[in-house]
N, C-alpha and C. Protein backbone atom coordinates (compact mmCIF):
# COMPACT_ATOMS: atom_id res chain seq x y z
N UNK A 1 -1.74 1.61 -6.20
CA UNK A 1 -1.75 1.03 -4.91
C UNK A 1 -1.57 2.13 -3.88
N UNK A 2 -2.05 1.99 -2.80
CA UNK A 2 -2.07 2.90 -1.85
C UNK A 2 -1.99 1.98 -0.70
N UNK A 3 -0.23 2.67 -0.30
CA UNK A 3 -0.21 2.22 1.27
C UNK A 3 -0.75 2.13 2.55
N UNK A 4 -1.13 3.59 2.47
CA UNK A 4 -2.28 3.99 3.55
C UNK A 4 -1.40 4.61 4.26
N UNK A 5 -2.15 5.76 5.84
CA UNK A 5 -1.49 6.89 6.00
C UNK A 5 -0.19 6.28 6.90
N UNK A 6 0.45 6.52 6.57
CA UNK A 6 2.06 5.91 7.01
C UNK A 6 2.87 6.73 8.23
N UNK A 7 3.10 6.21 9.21
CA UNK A 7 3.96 7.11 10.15
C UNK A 7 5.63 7.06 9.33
N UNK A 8 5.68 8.77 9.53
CA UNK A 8 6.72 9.18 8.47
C UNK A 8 7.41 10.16 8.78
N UNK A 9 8.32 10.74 8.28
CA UNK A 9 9.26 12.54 8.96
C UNK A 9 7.98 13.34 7.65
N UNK A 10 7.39 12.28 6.90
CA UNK A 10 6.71 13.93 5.73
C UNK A 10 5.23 14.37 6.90
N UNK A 11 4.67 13.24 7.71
CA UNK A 11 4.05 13.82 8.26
C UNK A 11 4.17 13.19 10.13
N UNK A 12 5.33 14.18 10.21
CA UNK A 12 5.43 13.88 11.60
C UNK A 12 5.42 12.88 12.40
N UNK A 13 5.22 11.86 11.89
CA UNK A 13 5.05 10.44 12.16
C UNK A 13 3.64 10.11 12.88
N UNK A 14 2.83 11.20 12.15
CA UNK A 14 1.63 10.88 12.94
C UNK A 14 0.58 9.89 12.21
N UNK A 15 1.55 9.22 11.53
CA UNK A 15 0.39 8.03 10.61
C UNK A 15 -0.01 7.46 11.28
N UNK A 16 -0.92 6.34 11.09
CA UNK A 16 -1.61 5.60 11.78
C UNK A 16 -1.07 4.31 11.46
N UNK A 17 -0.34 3.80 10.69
CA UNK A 17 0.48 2.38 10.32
C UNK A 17 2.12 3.15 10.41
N UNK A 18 2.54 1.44 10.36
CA UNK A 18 4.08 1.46 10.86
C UNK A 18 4.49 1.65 9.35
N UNK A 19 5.64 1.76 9.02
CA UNK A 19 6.14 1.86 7.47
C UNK A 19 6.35 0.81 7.08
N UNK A 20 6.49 -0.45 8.03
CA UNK A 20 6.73 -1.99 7.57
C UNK A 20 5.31 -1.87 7.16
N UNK A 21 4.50 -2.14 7.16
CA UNK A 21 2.24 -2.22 7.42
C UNK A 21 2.73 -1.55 5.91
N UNK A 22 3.45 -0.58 5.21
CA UNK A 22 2.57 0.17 3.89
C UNK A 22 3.96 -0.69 3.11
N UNK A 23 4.97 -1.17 3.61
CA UNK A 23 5.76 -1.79 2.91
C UNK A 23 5.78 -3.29 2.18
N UNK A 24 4.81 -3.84 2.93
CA UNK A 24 4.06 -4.90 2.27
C UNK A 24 3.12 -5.09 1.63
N UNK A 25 1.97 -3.90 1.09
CA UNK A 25 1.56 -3.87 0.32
C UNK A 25 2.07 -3.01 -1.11
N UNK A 26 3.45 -2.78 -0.99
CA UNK A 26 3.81 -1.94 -1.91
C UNK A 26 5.28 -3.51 -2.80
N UNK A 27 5.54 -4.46 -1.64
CA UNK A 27 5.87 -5.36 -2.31
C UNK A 27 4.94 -6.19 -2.46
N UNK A 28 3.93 -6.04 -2.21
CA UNK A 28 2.62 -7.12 -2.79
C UNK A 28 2.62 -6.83 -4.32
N UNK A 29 2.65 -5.51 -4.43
CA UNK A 29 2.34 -4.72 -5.68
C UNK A 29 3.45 -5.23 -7.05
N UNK A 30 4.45 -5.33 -6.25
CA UNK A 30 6.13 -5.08 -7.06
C UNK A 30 6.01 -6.91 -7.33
N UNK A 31 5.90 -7.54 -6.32
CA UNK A 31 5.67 -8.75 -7.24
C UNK A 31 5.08 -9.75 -7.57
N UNK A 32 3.34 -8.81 -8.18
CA UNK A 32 2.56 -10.16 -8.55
C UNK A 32 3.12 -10.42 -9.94
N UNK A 33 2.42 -11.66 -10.32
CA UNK A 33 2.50 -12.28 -11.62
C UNK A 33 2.27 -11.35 -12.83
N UNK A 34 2.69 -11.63 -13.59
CA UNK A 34 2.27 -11.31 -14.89
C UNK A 34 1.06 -10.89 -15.32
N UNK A 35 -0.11 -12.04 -15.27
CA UNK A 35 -0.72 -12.25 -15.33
C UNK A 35 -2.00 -11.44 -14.02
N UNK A 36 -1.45 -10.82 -13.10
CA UNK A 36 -1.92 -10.59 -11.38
C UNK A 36 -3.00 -9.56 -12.79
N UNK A 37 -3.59 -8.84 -11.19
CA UNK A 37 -4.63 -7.84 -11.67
C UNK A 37 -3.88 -6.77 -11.74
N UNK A 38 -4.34 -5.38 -12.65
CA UNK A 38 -4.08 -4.17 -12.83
C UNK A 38 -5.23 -3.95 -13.63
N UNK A 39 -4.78 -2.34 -13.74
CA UNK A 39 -5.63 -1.38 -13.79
C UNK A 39 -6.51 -1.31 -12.80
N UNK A 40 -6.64 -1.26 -11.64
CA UNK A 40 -7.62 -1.08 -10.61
C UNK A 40 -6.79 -0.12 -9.50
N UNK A 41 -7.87 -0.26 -8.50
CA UNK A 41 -7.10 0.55 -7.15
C UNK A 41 -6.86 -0.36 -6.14
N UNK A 42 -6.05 -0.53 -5.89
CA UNK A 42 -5.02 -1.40 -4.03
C UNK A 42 -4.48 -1.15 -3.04
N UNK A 43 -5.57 -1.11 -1.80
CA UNK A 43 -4.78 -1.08 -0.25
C UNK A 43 -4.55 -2.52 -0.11
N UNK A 44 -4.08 -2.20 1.24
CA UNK A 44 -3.96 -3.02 2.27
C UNK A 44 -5.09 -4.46 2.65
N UNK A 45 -6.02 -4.08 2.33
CA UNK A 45 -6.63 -5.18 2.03
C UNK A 45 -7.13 -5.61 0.91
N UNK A 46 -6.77 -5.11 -0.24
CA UNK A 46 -6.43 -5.89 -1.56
C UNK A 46 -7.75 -5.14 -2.61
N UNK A 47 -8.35 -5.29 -3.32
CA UNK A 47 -8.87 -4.21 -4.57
C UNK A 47 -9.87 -3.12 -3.84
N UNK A 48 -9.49 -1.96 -3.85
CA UNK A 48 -10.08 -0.89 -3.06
C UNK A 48 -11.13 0.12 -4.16
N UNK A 49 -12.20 0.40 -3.60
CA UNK A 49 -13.23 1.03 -4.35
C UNK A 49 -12.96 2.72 -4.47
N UNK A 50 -13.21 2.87 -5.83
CA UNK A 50 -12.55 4.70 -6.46
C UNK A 50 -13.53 5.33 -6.18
């Protein structure tokens, strides 16, 4: 999963999303089902192309 570029102290806070914006797709991540999808790639708007 990938948050996406995050305003942060690692990069100056010059992200382009708030840290709440990459924090919800990182608990999107933490609690799908069992059953949810994996093995793939995941932003912010949900199965992202490699």
């Amino acid at each position: 999963m990938c948050p996406g570029y995050i305003a942060t102290d690692l990069n100056n806070n010059l992200g382009t999303q708030h840290p709440s914006q990459g924090a919800q797709v990182v608990v999107r991540a933490a609690t799908l089902p069992a059953d949810g999808p994996s093995g793939g790639f995941f932003d912010v708007n949900g199965p992202a192309g490699w």
